[in-house]
PDB file of N, CA and C in Angstrom:
ATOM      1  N   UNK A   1     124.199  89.245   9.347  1.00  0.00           N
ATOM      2  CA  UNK A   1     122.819  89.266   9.807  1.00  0.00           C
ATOM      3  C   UNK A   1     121.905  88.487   8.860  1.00  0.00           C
ATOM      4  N   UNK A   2     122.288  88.414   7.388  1.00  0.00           N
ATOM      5  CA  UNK A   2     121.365  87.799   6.213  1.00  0.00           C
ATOM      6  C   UNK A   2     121.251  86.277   7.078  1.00  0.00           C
ATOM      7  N   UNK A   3     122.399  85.719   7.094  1.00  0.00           N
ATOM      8  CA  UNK A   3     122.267  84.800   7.514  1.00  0.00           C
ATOM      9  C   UNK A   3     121.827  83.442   8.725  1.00  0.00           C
ATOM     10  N   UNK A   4     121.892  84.881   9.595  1.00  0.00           N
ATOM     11  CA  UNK A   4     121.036  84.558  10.669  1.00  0.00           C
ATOM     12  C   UNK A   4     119.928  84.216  10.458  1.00  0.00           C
ATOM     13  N   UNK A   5     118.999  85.325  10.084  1.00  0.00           N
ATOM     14  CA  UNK A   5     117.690  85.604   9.696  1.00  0.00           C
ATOM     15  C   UNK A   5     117.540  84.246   8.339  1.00  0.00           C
ATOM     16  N   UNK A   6     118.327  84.312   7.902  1.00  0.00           N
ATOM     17  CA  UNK A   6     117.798  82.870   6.940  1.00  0.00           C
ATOM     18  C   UNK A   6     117.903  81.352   7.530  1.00  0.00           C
ATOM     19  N   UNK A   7     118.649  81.597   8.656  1.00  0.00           N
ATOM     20  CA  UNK A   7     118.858  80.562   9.489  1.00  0.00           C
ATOM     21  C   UNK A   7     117.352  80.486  10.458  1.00  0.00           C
ATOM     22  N   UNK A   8     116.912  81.252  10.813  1.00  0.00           N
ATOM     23  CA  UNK A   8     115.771  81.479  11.459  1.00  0.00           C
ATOM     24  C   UNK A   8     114.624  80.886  11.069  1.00  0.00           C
ATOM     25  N   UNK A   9     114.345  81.716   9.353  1.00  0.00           N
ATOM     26  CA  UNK A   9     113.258  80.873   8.624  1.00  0.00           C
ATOM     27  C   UNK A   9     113.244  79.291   8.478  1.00  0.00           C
ATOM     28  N   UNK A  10     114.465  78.891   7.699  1.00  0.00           N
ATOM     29  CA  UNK A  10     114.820  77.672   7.920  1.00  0.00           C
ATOM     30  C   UNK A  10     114.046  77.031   9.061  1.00  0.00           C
ATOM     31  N   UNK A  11     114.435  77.442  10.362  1.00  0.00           N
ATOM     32  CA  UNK A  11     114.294  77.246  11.710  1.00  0.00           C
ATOM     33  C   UNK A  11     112.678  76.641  11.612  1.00  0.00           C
ATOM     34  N   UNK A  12     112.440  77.710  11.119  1.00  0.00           N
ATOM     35  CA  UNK A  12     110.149  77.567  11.532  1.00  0.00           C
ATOM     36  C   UNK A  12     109.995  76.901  10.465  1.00  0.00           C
ATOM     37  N   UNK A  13     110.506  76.618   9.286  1.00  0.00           N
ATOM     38  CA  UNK A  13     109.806  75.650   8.154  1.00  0.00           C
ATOM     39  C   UNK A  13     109.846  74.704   8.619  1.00  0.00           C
ATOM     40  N   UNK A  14     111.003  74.209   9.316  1.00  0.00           N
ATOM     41  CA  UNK A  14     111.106  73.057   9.594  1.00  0.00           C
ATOM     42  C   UNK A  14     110.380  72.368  10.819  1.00  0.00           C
ATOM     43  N   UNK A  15     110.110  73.279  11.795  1.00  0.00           N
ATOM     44  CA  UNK A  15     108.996  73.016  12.765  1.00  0.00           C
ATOM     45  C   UNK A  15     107.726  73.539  12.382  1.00  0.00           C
ATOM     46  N   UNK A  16     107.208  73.799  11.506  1.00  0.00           N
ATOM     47  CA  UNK A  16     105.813  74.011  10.523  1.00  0.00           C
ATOM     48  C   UNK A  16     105.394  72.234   9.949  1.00  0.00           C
ATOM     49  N   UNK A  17     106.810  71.758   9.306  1.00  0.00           N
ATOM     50  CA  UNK A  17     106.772  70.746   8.278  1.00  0.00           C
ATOM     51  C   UNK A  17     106.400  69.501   9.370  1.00  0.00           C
ATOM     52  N   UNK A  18     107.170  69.713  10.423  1.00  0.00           N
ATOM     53  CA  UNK A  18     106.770  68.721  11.767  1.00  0.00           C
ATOM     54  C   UNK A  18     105.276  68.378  12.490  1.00  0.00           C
ATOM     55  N   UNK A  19     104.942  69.996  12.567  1.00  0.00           N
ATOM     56  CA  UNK A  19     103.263  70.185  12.694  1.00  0.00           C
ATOM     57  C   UNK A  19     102.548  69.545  12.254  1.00  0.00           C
ATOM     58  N   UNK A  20     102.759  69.692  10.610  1.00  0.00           N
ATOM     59  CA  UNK A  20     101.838  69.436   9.691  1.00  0.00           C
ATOM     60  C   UNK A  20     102.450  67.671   9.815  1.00  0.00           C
ATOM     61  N   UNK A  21     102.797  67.287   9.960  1.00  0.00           N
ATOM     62  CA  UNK A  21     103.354  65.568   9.927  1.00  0.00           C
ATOM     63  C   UNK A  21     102.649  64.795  10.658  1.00  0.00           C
ATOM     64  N   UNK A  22     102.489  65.808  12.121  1.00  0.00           N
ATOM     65  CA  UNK A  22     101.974  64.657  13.397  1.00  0.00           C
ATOM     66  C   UNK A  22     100.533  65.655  12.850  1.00  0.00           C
ATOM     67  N   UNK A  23     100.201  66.646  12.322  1.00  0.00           N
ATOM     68  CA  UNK A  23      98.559  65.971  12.173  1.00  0.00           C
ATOM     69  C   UNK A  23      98.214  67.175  12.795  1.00  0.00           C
ATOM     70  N   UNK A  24      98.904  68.249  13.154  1.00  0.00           N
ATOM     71  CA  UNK A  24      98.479  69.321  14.273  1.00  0.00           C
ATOM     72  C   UNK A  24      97.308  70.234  13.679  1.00  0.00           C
ATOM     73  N   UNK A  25      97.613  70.640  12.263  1.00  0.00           N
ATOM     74  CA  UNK A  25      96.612  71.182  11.438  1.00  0.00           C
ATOM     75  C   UNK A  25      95.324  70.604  10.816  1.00  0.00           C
ATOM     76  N   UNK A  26      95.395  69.465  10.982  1.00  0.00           N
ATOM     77  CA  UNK A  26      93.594  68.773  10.487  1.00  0.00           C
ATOM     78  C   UNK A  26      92.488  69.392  11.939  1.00  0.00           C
ATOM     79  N   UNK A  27      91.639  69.397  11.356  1.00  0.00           N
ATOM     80  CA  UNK A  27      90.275  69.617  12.765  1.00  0.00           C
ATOM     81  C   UNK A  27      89.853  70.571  12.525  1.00  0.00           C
ATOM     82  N   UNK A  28      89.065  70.617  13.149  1.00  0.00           N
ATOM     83  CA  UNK A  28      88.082  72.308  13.114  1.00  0.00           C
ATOM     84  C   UNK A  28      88.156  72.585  14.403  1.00  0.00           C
ATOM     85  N   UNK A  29      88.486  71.394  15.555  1.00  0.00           N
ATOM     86  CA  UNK A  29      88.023  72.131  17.052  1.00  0.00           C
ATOM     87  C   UNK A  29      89.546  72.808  17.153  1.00  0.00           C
ATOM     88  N   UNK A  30      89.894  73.618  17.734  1.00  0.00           N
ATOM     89  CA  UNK A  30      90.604  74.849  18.099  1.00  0.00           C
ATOM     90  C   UNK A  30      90.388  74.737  19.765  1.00  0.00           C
ATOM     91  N   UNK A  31      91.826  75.078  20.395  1.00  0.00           N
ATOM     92  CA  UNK A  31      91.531  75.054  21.599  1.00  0.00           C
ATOM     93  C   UNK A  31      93.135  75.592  22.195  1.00  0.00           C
ATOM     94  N   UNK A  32      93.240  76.217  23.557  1.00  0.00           N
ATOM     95  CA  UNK A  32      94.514  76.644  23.926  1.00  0.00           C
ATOM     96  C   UNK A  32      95.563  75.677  23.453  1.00  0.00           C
ATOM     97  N   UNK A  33      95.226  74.501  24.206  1.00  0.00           N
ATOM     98  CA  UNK A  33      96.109  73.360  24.442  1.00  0.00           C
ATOM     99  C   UNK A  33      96.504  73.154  23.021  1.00  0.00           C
ATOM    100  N   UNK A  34      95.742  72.703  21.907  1.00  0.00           N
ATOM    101  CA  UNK A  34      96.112  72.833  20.344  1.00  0.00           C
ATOM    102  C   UNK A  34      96.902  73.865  19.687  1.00  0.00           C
ATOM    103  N   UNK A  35      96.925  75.098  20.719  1.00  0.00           N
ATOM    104  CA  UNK A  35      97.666  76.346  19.484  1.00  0.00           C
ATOM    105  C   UNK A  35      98.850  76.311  20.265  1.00  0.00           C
ATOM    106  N   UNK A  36      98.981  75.897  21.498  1.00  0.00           N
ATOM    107  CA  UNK A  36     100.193  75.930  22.240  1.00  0.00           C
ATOM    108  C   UNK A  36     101.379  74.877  21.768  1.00  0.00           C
ATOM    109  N   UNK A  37     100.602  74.024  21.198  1.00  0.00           N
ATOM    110  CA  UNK A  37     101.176  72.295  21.092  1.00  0.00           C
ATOM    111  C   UNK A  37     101.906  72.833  19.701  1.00  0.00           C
ATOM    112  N   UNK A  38     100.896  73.322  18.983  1.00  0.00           N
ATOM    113  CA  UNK A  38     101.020  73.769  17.612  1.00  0.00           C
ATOM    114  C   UNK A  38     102.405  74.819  17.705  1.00  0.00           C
ATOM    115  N   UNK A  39     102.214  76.037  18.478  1.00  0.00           N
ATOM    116  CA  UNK A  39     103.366  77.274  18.887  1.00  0.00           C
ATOM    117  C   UNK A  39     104.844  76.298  19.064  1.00  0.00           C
ATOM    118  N   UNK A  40     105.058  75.678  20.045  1.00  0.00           N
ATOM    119  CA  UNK A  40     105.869  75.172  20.529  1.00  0.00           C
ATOM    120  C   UNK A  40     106.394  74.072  19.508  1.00  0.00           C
ATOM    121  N   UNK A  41     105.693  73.066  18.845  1.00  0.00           N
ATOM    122  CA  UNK A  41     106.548  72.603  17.704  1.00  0.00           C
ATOM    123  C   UNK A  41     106.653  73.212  16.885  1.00  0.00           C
ATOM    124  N   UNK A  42     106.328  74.460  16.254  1.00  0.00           N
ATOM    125  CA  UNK A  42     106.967  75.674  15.804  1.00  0.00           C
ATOM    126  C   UNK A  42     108.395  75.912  15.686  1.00  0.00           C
ATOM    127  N   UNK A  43     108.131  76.518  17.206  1.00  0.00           N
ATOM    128  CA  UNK A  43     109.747  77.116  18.120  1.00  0.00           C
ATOM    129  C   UNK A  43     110.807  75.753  17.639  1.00  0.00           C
ATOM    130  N   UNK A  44     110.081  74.849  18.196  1.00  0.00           N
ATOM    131  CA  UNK A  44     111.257  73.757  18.442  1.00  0.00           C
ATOM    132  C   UNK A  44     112.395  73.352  17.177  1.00  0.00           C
ATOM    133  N   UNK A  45     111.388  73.588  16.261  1.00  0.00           N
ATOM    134  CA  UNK A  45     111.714  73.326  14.781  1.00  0.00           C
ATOM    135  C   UNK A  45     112.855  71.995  14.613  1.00  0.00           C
ATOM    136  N   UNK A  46     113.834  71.804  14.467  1.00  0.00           N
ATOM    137  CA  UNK A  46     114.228  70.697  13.960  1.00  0.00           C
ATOM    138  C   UNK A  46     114.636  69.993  14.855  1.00  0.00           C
ATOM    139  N   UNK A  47     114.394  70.664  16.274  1.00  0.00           N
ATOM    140  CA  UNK A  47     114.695  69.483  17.707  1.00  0.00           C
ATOM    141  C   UNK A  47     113.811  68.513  17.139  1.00  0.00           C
ATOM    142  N   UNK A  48     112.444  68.478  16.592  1.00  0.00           N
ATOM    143  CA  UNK A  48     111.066  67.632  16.907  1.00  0.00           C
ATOM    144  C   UNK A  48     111.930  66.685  16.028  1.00  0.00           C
ATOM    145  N   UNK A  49     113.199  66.500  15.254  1.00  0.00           N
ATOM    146  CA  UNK A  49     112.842  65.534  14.480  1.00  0.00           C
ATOM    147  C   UNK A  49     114.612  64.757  15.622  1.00  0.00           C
ATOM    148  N   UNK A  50     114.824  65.201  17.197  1.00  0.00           N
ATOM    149  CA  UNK A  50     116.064  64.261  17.563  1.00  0.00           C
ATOM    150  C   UNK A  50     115.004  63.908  18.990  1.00  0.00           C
ATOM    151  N   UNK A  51     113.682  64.109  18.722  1.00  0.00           N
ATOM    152  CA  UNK A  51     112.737  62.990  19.939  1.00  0.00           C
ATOM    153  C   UNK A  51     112.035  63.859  21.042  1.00  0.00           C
ATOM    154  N   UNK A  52     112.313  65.422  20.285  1.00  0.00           N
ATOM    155  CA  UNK A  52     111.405  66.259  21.215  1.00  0.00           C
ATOM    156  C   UNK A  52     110.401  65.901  20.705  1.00  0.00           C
ATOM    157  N   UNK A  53     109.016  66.299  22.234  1.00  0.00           N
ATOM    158  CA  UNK A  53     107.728  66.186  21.347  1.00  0.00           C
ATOM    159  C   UNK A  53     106.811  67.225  22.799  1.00  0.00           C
ATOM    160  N   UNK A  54     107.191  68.115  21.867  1.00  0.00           N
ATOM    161  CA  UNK A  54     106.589  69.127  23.205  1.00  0.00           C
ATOM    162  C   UNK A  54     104.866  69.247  22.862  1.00  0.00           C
ATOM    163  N   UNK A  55     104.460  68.900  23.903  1.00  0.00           N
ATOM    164  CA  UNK A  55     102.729  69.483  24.134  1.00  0.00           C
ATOM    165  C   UNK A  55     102.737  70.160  25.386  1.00  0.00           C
ATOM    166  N   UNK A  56     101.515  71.149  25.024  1.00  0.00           N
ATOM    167  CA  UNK A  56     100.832  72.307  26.306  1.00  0.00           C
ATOM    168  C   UNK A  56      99.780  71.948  26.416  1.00  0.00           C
ATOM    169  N   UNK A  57      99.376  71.519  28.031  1.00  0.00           N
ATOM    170  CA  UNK A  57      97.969  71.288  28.456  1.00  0.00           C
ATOM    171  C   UNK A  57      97.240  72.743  29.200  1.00  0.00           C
ATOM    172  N   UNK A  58      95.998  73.024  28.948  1.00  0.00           N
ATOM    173  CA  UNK A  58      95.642  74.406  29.481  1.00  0.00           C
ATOM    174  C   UNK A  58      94.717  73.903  30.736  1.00  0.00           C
ATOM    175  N   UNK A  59      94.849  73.998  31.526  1.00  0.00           N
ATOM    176  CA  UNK A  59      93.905  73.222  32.563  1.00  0.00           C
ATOM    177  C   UNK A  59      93.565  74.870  33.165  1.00  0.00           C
ATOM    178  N   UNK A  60      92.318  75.186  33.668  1.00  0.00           N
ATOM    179  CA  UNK A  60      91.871  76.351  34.244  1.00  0.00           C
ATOM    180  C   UNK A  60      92.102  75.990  35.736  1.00  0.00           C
ATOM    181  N   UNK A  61      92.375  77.424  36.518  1.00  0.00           N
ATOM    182  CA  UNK A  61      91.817  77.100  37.793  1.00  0.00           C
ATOM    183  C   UNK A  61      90.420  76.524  38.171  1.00  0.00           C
ATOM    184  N   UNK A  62      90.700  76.065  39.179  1.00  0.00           N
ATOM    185  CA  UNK A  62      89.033  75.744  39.540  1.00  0.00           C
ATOM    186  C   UNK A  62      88.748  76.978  40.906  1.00  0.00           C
ATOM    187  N   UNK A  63      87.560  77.274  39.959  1.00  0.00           N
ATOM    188  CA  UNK A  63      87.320  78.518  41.034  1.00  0.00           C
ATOM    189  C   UNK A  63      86.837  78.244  42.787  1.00  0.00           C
ATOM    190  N   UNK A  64      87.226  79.286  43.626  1.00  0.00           N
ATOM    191  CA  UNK A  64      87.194  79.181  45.177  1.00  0.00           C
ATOM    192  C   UNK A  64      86.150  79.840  45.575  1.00  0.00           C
ATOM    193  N   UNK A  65      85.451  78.576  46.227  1.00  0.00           N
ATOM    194  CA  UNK A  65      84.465  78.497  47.335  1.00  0.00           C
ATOM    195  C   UNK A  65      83.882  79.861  48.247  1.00  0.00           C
TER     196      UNK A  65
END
């Protein structure tokens, strides 16, 4: 189990280190689409570096008439 779990961390440093590369953490504006983009190259962790490049767009409904 140690090793899992150290396999794990591993996992998110390395999609943290990706974040911080393409720039995800500079800004002050904050927005779904940014924490999602941000979450997900997270998760992805060392896919981002064989040509994943996951982004989340938050588009609202448009409300009915």
């Amino acid at each position: 189990m140690r090793i899992g779990s150290a396999l794990l961390v591993i996992w998110l440093i390395i999609g943290a280190i990706a974040g911080g590369q393409r720039s995800y953490y500079n800004g002050s504006s904050t927005n779904c689409a940014k924490l999602g983009t941000i979450a997900v190259t997270i998760l992805a962790g060392p896919l981002n570096y064989t040509g994943v490049n996951p982004k989340i767009s938050c588009t609202l409904p448009k409300p009915s008439s």
